[in-house]
N, C-alpha and C. Protein backbone atom coordinates (compact mmCIF):
# COMPACT_ATOMS: atom_id res chain seq x y z
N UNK A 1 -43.63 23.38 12.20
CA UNK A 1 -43.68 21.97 11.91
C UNK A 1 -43.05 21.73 10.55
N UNK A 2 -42.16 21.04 10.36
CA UNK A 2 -41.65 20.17 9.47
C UNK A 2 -42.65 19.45 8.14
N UNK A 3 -42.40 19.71 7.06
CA UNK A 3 -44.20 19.00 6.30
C UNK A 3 -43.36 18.18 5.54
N UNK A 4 -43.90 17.46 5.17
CA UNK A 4 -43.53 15.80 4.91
C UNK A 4 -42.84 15.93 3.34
N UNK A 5 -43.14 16.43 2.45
CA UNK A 5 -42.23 17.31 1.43
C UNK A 5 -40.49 17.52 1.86
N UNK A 6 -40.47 18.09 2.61
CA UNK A 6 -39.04 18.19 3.08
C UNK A 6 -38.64 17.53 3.89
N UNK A 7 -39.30 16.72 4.60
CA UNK A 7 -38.50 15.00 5.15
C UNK A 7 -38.39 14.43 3.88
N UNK A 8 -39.25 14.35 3.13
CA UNK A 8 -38.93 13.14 1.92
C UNK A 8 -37.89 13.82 0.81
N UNK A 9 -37.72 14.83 0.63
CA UNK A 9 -36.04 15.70 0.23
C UNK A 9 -35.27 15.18 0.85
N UNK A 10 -35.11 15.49 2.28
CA UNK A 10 -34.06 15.31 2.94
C UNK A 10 -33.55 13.69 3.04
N UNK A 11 -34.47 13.11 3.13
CA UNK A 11 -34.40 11.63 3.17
C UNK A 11 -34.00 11.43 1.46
N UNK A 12 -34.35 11.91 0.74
CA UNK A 12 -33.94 11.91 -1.01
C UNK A 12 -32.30 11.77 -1.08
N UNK A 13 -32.03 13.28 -0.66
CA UNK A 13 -30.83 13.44 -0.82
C UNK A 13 -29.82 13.40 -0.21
N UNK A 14 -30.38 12.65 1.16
CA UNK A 14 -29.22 12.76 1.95
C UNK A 14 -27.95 11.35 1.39
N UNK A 15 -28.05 9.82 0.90
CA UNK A 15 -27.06 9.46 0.42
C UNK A 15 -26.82 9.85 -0.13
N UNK A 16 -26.69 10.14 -1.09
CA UNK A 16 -25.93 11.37 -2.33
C UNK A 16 -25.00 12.27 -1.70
N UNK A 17 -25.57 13.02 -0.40
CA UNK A 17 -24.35 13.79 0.49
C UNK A 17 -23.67 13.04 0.70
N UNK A 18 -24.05 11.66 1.64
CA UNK A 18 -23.07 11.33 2.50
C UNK A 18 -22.31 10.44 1.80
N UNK A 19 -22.28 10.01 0.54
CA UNK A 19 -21.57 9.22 -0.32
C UNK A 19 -20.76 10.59 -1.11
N UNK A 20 -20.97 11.91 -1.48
CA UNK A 20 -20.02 12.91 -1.65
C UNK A 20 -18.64 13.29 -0.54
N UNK A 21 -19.60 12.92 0.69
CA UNK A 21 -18.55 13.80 1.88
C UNK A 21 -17.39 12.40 1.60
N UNK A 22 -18.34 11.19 2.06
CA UNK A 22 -16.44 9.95 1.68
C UNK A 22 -15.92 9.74 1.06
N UNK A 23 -16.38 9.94 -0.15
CA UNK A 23 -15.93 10.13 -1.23
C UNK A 23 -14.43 11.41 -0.99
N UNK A 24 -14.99 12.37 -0.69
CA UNK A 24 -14.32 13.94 -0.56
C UNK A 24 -13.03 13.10 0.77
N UNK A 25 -13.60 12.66 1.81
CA UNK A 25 -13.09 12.39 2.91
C UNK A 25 -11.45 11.37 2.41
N UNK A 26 -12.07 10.59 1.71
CA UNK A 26 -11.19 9.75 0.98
C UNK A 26 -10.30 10.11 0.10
N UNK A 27 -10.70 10.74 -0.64
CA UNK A 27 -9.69 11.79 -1.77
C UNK A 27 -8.37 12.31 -0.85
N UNK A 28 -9.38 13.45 0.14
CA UNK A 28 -8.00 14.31 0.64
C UNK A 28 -7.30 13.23 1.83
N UNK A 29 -7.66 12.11 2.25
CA UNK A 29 -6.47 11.40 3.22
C UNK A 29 -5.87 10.31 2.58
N UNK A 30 -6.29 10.05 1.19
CA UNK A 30 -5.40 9.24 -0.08
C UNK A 30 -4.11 9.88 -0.66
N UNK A 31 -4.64 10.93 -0.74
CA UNK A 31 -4.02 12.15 -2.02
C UNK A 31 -2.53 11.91 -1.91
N UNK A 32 -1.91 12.25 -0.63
CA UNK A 32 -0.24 12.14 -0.05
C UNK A 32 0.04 11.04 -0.13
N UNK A 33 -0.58 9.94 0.12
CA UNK A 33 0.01 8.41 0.29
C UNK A 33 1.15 8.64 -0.23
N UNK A 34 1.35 8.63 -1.86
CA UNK A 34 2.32 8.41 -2.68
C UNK A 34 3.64 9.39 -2.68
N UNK A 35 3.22 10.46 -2.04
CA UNK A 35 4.55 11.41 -2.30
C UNK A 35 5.07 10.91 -0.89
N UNK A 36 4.36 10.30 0.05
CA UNK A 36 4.86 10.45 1.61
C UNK A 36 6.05 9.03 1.40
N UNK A 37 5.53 8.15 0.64
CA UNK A 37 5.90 6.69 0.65
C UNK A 37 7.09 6.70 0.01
N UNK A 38 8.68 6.41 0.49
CA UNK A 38 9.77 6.76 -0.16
C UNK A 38 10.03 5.48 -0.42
N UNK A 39 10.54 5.66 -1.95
CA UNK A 39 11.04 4.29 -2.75
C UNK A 39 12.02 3.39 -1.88
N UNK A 40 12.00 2.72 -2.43
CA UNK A 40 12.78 1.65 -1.52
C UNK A 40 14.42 1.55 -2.44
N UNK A 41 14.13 1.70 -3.59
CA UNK A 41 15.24 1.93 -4.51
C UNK A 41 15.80 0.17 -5.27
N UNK A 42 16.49 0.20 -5.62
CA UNK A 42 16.96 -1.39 -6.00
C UNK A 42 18.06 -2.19 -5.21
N UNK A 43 16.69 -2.43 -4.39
CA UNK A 43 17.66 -3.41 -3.44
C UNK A 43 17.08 -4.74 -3.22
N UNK A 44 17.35 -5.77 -2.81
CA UNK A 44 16.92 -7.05 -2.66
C UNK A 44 16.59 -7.47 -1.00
N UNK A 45 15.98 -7.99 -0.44
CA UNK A 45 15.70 -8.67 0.90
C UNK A 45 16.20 -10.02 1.00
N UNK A 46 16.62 -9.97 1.67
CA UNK A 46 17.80 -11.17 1.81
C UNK A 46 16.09 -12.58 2.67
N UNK A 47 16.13 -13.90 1.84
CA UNK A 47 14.89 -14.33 2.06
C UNK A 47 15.12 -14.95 3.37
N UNK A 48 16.10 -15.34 4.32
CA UNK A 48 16.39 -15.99 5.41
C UNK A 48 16.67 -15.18 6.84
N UNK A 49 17.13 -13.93 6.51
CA UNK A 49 17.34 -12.79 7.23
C UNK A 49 16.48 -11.76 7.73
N UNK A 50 16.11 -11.13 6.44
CA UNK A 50 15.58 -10.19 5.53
C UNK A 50 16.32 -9.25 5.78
N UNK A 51 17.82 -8.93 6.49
CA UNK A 51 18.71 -8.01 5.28
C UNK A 51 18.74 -7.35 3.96
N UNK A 52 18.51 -6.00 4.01
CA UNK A 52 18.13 -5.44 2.56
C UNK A 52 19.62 -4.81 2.21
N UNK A 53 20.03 -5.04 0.78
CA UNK A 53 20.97 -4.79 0.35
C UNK A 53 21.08 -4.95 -1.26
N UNK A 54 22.16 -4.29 -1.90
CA UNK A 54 22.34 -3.88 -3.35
C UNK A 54 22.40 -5.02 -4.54
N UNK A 55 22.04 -5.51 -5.04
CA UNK A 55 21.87 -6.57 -5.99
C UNK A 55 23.57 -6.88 -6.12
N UNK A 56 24.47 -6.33 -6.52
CA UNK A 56 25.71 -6.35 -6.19
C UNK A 56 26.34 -7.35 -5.35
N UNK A 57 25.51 -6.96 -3.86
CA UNK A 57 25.66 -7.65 -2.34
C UNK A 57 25.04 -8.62 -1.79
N UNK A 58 24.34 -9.14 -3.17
CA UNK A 58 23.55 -10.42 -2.73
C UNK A 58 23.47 -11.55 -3.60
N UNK A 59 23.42 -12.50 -3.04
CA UNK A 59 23.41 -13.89 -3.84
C UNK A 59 22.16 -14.57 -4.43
N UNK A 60 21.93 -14.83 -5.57
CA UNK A 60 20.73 -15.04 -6.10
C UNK A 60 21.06 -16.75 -5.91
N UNK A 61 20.38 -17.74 -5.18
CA UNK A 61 19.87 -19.37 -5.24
C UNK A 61 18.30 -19.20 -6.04
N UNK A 62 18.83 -20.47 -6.94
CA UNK A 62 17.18 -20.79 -7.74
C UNK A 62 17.21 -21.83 -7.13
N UNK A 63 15.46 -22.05 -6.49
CA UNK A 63 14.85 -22.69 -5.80
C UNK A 63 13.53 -22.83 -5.89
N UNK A 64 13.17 -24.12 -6.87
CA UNK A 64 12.30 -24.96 -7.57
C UNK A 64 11.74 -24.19 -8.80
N UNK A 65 12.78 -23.66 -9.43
CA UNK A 65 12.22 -22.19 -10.45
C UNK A 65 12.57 -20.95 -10.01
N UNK A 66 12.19 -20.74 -8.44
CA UNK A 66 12.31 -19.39 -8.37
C UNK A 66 13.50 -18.93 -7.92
N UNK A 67 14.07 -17.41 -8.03
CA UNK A 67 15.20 -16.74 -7.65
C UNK A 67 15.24 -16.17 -6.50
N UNK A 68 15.65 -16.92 -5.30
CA UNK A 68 15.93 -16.45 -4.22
C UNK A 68 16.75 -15.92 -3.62
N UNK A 69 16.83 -14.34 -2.68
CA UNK A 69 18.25 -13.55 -2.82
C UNK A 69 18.95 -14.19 -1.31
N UNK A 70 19.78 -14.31 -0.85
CA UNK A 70 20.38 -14.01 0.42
C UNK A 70 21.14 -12.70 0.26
N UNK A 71 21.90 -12.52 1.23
CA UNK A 71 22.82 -11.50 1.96
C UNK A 71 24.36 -12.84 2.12
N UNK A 72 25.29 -12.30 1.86
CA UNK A 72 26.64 -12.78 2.19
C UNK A 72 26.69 -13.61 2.93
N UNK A 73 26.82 -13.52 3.98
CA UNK A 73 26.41 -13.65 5.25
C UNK A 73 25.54 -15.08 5.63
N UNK A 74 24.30 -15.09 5.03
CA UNK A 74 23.41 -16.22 4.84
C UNK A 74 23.78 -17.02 3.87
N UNK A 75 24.18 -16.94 2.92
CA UNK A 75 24.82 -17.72 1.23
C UNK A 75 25.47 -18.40 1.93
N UNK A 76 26.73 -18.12 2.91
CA UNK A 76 27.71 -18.80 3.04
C UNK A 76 27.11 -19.78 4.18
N UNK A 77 26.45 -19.66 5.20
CA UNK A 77 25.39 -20.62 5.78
C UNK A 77 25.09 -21.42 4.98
N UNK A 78 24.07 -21.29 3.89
CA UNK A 78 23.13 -21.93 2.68
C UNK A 78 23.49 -22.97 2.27
């Protein structure tokens, strides 16, 4: 038989485990995110398209303040 001492341990310590294990669980399926996730590099999204391309290859419109990119392509639409 089980004596009530070590239910009330087990019942003690068991969040403490199970907030270690997700904790642990979380760590190792976080950890890669960042090396897996490849930069995108400096390029712009074209805002009507979303064509991604080289700052070079895109047309910046300011629109109400802000700097909005197109692609060639769309500018000459615009």
């Amino acid at each position: 038989m089980i004596s009530s001492q070590a239910i009330n341990e087990f019942f003690a310590w068991a969040p403490f485990v199970v907030l270690a294990v997700i904790l642990v669980v979380a760590y190792v399926w976080t950890r890669g995110e960042k090396q897996l996730a490849a930069p995108i590099g400096k390029t712009y999204s074209c805002a009507r398209c979303g064509r991604r391309g080289v700052r070079e290859h895109m047309v910046p419109v300011t629109v109400e303040g802000a700097v909005v990119w197109y692609c060639g392509r769309c500018a000459h639409a615009h």
